[in-house]
PDB file of N, CA and C in Angstrom:
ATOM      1  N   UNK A   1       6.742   4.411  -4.360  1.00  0.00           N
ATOM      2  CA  UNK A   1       7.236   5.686  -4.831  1.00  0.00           C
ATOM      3  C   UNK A   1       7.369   5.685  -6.354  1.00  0.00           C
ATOM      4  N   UNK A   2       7.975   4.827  -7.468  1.00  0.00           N
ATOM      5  CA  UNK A   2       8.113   4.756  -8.384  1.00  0.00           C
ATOM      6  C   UNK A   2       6.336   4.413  -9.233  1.00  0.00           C
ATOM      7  N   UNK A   3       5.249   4.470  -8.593  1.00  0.00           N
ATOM      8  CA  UNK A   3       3.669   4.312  -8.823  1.00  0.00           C
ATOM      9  C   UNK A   3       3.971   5.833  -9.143  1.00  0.00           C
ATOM     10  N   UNK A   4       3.730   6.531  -7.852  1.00  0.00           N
ATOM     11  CA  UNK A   4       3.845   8.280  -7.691  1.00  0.00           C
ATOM     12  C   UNK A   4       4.545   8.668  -9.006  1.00  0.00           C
ATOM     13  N   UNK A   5       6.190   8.708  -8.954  1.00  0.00           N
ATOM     14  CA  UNK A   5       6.850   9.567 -10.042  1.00  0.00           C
ATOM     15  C   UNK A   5       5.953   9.228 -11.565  1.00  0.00           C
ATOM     16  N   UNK A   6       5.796   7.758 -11.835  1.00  0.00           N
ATOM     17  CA  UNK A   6       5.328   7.390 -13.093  1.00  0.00           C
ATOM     18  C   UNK A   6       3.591   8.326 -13.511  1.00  0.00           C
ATOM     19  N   UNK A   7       2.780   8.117 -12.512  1.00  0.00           N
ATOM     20  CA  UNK A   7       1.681   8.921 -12.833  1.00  0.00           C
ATOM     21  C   UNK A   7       0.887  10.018 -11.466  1.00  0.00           C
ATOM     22  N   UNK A   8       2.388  10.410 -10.828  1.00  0.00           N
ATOM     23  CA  UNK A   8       1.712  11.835  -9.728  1.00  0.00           C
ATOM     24  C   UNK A   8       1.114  12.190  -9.099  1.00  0.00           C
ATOM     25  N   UNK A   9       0.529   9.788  -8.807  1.00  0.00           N
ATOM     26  CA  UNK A   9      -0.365  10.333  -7.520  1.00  0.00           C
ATOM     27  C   UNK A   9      -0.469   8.449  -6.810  1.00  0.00           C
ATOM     28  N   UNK A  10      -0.745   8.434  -5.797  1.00  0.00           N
ATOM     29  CA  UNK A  10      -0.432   7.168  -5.208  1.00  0.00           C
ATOM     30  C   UNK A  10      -1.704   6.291  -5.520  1.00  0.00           C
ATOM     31  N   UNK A  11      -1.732   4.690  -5.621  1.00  0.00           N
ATOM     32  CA  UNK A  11      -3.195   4.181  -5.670  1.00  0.00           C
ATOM     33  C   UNK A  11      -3.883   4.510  -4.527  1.00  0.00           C
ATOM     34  N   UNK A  12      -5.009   4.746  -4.804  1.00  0.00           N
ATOM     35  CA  UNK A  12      -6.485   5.041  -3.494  1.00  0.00           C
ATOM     36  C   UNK A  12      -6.309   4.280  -2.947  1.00  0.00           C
ATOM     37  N   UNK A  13      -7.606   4.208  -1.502  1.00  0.00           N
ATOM     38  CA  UNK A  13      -7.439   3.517  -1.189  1.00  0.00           C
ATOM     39  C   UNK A  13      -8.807   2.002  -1.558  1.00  0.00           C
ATOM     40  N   UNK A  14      -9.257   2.874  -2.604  1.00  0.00           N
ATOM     41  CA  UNK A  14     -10.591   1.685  -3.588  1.00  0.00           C
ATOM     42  C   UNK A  14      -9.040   0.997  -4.247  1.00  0.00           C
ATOM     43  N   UNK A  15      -8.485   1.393  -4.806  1.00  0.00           N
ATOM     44  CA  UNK A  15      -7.322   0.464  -5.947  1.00  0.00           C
ATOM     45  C   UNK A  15      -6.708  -0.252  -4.886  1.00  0.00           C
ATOM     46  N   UNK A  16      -6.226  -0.094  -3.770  1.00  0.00           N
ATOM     47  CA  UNK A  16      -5.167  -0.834  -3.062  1.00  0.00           C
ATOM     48  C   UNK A  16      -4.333  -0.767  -3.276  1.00  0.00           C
ATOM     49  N   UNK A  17      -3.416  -1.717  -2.602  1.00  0.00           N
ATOM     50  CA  UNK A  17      -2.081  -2.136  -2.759  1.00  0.00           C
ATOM     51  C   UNK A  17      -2.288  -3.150  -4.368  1.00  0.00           C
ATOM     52  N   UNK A  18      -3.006  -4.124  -4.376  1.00  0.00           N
ATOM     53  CA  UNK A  18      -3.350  -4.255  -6.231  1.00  0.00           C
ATOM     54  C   UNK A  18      -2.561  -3.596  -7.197  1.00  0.00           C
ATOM     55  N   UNK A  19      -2.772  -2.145  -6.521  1.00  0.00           N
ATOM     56  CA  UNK A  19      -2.714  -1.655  -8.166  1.00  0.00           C
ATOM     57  C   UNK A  19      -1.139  -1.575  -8.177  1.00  0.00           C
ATOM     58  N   UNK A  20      -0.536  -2.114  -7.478  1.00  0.00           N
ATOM     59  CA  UNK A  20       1.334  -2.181  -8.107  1.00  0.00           C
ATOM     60  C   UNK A  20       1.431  -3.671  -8.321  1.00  0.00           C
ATOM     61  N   UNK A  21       0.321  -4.170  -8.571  1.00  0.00           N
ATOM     62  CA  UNK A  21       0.400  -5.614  -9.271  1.00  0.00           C
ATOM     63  C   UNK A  21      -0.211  -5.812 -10.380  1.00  0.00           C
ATOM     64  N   UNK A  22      -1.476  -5.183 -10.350  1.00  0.00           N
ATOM     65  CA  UNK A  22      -2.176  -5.348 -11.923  1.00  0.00           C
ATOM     66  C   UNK A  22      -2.506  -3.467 -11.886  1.00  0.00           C
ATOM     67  N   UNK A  23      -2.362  -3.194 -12.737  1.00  0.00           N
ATOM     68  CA  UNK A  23      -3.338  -1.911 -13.546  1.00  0.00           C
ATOM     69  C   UNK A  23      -4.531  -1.875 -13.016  1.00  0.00           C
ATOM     70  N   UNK A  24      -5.107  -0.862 -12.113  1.00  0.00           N
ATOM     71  CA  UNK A  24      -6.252  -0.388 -11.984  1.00  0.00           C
ATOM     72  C   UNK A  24      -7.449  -0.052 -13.255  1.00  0.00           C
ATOM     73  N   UNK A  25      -8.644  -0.200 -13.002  1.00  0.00           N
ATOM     74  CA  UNK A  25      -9.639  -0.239 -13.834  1.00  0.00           C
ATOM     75  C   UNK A  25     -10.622   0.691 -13.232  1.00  0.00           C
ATOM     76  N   UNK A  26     -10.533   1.053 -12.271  1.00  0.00           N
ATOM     77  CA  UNK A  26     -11.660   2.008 -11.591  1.00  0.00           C
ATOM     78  C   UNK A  26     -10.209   3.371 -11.227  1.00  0.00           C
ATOM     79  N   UNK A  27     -11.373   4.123 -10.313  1.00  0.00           N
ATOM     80  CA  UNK A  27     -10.206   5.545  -9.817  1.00  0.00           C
ATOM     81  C   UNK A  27      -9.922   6.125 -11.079  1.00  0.00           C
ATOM     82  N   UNK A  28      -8.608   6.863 -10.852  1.00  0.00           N
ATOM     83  CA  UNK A  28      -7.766   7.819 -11.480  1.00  0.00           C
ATOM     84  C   UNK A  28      -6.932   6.370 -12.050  1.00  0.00           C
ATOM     85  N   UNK A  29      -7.326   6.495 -13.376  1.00  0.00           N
ATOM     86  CA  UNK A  29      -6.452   5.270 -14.248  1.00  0.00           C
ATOM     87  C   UNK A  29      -5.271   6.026 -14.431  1.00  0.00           C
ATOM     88  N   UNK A  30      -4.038   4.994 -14.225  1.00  0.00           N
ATOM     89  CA  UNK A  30      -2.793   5.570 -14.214  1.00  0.00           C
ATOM     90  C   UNK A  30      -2.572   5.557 -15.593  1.00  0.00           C
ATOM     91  N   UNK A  31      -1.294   6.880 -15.988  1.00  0.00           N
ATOM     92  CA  UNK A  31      -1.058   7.381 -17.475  1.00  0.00           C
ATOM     93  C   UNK A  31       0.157   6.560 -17.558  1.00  0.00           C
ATOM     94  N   UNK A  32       0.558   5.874 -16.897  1.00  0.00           N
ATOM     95  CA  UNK A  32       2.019   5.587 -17.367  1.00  0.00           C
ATOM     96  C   UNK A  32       2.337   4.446 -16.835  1.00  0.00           C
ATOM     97  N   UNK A  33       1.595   3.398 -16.489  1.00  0.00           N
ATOM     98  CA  UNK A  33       2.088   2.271 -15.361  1.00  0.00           C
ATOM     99  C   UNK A  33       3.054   1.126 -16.100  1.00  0.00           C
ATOM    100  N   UNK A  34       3.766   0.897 -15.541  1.00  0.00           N
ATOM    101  CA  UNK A  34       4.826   0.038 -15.868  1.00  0.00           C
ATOM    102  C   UNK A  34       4.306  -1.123 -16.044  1.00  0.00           C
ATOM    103  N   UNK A  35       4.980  -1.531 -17.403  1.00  0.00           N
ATOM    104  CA  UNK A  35       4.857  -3.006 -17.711  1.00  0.00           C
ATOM    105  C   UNK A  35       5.138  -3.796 -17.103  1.00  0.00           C
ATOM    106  N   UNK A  36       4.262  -5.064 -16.897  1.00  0.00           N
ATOM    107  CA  UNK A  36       4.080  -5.911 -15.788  1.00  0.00           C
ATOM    108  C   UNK A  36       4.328  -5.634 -14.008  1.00  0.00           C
ATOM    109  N   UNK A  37       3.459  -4.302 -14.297  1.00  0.00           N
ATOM    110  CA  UNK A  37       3.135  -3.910 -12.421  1.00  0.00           C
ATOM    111  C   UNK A  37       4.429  -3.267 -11.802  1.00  0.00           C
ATOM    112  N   UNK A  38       4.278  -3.532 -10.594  1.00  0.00           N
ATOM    113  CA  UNK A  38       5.517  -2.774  -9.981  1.00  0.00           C
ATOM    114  C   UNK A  38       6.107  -3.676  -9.021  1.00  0.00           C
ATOM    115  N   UNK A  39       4.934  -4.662  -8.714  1.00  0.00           N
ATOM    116  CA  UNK A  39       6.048  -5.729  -7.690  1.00  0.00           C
ATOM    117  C   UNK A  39       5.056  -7.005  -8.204  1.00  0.00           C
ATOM    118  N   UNK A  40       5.235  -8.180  -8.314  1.00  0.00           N
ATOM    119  CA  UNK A  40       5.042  -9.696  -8.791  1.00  0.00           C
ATOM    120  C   UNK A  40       3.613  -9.989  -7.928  1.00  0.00           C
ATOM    121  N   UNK A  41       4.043  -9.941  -6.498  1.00  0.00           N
ATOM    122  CA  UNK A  41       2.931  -9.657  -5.536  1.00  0.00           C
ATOM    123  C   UNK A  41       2.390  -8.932  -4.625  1.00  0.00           C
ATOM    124  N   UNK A  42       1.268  -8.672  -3.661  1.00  0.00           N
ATOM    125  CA  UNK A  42       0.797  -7.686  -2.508  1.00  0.00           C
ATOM    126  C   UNK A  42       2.208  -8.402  -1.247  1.00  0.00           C
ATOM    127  N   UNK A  43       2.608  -7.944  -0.717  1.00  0.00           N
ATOM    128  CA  UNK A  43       3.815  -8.614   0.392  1.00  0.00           C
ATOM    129  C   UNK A  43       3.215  -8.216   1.421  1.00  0.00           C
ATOM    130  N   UNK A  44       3.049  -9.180   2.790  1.00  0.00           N
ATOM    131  CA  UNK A  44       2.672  -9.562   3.677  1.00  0.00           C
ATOM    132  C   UNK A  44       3.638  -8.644   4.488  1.00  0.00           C
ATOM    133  N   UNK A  45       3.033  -8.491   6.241  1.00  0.00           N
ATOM    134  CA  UNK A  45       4.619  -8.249   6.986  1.00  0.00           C
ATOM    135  C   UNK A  45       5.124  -9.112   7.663  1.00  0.00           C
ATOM    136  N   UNK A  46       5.892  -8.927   8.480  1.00  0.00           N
ATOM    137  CA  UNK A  46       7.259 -10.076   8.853  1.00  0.00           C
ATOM    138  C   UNK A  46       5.895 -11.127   9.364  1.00  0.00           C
ATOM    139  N   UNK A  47       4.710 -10.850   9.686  1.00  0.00           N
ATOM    140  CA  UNK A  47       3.750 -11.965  10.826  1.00  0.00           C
ATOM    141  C   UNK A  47       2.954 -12.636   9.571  1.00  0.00           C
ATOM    142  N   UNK A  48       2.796 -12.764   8.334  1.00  0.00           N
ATOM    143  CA  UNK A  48       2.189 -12.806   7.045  1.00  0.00           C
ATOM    144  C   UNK A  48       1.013 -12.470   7.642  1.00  0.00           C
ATOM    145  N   UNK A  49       0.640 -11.085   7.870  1.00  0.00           N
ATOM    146  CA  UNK A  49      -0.266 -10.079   7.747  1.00  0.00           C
ATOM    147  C   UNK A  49      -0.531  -9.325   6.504  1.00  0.00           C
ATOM    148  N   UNK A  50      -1.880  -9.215   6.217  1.00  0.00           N
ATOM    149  CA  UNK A  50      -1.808  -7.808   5.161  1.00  0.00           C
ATOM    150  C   UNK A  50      -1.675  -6.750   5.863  1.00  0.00           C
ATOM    151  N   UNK A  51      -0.850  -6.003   5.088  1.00  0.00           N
ATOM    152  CA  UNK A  51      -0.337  -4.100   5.150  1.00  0.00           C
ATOM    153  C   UNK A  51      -2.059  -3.538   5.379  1.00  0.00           C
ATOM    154  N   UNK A  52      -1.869  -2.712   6.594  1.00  0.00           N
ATOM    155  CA  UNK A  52      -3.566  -1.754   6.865  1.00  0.00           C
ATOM    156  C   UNK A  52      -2.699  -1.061   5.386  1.00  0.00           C
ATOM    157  N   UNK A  53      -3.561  -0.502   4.160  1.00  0.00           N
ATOM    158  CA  UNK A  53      -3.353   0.863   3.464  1.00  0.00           C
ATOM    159  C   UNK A  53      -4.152   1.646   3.198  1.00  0.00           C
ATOM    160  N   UNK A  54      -4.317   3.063   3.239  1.00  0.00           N
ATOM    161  CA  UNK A  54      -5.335   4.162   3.133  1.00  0.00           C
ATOM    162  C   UNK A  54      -4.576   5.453   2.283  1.00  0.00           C
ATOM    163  N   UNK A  55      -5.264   5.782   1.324  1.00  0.00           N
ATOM    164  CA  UNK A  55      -4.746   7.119   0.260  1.00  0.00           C
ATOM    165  C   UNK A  55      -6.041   7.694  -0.386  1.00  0.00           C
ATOM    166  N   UNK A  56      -5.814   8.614  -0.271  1.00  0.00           N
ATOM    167  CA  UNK A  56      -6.797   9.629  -1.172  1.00  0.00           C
ATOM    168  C   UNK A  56      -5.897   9.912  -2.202  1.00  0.00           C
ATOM    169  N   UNK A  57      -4.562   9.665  -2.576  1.00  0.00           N
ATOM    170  CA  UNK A  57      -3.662   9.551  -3.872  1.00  0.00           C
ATOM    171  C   UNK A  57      -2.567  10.660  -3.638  1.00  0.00           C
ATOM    172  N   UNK A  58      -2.566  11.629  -2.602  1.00  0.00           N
ATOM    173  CA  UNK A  58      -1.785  12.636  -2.583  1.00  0.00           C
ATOM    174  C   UNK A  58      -0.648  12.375  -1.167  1.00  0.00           C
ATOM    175  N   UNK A  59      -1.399  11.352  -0.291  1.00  0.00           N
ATOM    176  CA  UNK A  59      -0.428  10.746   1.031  1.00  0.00           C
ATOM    177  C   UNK A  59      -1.100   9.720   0.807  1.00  0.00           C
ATOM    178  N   UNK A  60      -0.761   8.951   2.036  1.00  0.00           N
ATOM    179  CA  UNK A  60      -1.378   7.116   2.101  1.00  0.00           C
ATOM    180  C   UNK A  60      -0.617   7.023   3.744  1.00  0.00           C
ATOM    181  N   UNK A  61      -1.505   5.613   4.031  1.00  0.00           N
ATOM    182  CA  UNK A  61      -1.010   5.541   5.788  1.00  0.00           C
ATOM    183  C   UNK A  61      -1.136   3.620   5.347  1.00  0.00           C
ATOM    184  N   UNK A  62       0.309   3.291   5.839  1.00  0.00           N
ATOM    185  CA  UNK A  62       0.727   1.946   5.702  1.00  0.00           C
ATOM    186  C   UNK A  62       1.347   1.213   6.193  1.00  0.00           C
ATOM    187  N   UNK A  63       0.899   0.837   7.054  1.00  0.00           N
ATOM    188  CA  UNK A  63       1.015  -0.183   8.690  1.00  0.00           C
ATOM    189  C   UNK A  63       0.811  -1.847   8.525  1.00  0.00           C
ATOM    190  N   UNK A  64       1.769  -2.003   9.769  1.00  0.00           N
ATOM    191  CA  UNK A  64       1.598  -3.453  10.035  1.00  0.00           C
ATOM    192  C   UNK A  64       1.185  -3.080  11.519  1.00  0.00           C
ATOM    193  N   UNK A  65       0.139  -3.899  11.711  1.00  0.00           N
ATOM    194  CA  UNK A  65      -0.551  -3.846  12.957  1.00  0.00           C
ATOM    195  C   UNK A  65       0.491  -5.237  14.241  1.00  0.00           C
ATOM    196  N   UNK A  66       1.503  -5.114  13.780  1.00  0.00           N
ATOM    197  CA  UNK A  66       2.663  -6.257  14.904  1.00  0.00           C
ATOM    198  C   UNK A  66       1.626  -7.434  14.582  1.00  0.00           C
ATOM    199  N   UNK A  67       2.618  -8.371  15.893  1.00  0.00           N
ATOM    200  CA  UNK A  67       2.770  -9.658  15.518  1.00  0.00           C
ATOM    201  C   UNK A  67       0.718 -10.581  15.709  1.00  0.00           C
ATOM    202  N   UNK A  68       0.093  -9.914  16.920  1.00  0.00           N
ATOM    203  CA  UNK A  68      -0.417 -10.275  16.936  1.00  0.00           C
ATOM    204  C   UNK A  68      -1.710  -9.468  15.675  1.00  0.00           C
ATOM    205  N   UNK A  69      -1.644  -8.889  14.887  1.00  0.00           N
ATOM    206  CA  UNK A  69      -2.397  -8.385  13.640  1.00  0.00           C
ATOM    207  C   UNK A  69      -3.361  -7.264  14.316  1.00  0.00           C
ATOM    208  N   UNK A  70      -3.680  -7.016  15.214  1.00  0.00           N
ATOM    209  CA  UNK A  70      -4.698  -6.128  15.748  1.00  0.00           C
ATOM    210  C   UNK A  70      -3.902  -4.866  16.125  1.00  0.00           C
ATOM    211  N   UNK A  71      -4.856  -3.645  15.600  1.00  0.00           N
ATOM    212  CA  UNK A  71      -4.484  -2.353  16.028  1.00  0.00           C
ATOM    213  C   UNK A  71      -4.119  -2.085  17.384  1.00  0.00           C
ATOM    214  N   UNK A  72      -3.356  -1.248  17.899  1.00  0.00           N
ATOM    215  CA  UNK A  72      -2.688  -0.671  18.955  1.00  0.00           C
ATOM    216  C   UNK A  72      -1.320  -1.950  19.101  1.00  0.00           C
ATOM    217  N   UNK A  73      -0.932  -2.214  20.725  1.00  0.00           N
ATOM    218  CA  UNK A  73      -0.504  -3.129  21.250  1.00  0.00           C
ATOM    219  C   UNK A  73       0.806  -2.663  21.500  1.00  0.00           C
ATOM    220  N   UNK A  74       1.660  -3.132  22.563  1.00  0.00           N
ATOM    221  CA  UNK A  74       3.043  -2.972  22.976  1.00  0.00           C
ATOM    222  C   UNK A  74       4.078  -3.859  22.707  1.00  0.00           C
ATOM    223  N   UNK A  75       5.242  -3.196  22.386  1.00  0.00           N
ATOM    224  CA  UNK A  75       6.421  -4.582  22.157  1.00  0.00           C
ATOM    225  C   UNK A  75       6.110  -4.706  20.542  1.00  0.00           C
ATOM    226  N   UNK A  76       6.320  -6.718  21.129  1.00  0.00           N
ATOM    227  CA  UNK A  76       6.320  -7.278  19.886  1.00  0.00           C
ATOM    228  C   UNK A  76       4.734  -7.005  18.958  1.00  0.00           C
ATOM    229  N   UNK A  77       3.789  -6.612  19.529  1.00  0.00           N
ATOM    230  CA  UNK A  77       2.530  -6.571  18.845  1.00  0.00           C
ATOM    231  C   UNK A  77       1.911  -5.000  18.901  1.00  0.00           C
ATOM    232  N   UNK A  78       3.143  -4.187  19.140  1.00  0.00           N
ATOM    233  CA  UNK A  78       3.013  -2.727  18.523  1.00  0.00           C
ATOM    234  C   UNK A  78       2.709  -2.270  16.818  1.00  0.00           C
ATOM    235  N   UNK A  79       2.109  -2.003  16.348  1.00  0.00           N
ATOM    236  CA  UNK A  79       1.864  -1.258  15.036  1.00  0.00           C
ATOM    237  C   UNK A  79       3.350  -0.504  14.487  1.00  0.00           C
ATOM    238  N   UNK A  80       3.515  -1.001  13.163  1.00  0.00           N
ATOM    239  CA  UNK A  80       4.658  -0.337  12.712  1.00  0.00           C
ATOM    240  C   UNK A  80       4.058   0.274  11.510  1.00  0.00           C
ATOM    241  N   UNK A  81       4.654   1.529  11.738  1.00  0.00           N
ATOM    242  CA  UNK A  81       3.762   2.801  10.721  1.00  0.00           C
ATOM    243  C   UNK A  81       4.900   2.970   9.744  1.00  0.00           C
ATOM    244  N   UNK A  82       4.240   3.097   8.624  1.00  0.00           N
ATOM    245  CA  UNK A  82       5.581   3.534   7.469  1.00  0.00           C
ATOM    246  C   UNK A  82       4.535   4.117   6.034  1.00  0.00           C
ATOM    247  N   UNK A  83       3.745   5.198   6.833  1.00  0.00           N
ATOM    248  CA  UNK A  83       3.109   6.136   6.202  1.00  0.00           C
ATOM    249  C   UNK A  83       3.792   7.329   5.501  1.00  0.00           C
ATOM    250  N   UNK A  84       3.228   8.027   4.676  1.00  0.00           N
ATOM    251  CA  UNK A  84       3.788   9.312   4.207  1.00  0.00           C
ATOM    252  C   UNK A  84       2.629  10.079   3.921  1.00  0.00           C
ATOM    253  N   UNK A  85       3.078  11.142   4.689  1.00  0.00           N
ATOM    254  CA  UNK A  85       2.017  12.288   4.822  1.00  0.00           C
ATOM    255  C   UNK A  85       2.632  13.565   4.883  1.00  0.00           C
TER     256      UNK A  85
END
C-alpha cells in the first residue's frame, strides 16, 4: 500500500513483488520510490512458498497457494487470497 500512495499505482505484474525491493527499470517507473525499497526482502508464506502475484497496477491478486504450494486444495493446503480488487 505505501508503493500505491507514493506513486498511484501498484507494481505490474512484469515488475513483481521486486519492485518493493529494488526500483523497477522497465513498466511505469515509479515517481517517488522510497529510499532503499519498501521491504529488505520478497517474503515467502508461512510454507516458504513464493506469493502467486498479478497487477495491471490499478488492483493485484496475491495468494499463497497453502501448505502443499499448488493451486486449489482443502484445509491445510487451501489457497489464502489477500488480493485487492
Amino acid at each position: 500500500e505505501r508503493y500505491y500512495m507514493d506513486n498511484g499505482s501498484y507494481p505490474t505484474t512484469e515488475q513483481g513483488l521486486q519492485a518493493l525491493v529494488t526500483r523497477p527499470t522497465s513498466g511505469p517507473i515509479p515517481a517517488e520510490y522510497e529510499t532503499g525499497g519498501y521491504v529488505r526482502q520478497i517474503p515467502t508464506d508461512p510454507w516458504h512458498h513464493p506469493y502467486f502475484y498479478q497487477s495491471d497496477g490499478s488492483s493485484y491478486v496475491l495468494k499463497s497457494f497453502g501448505a502443499d504450494g499448488v493451486e486449489g486444495g482443502e484445509g491445510i493446503n487451501a489457497d489464502i487470497d489477500g488480493s485487492q480488487q
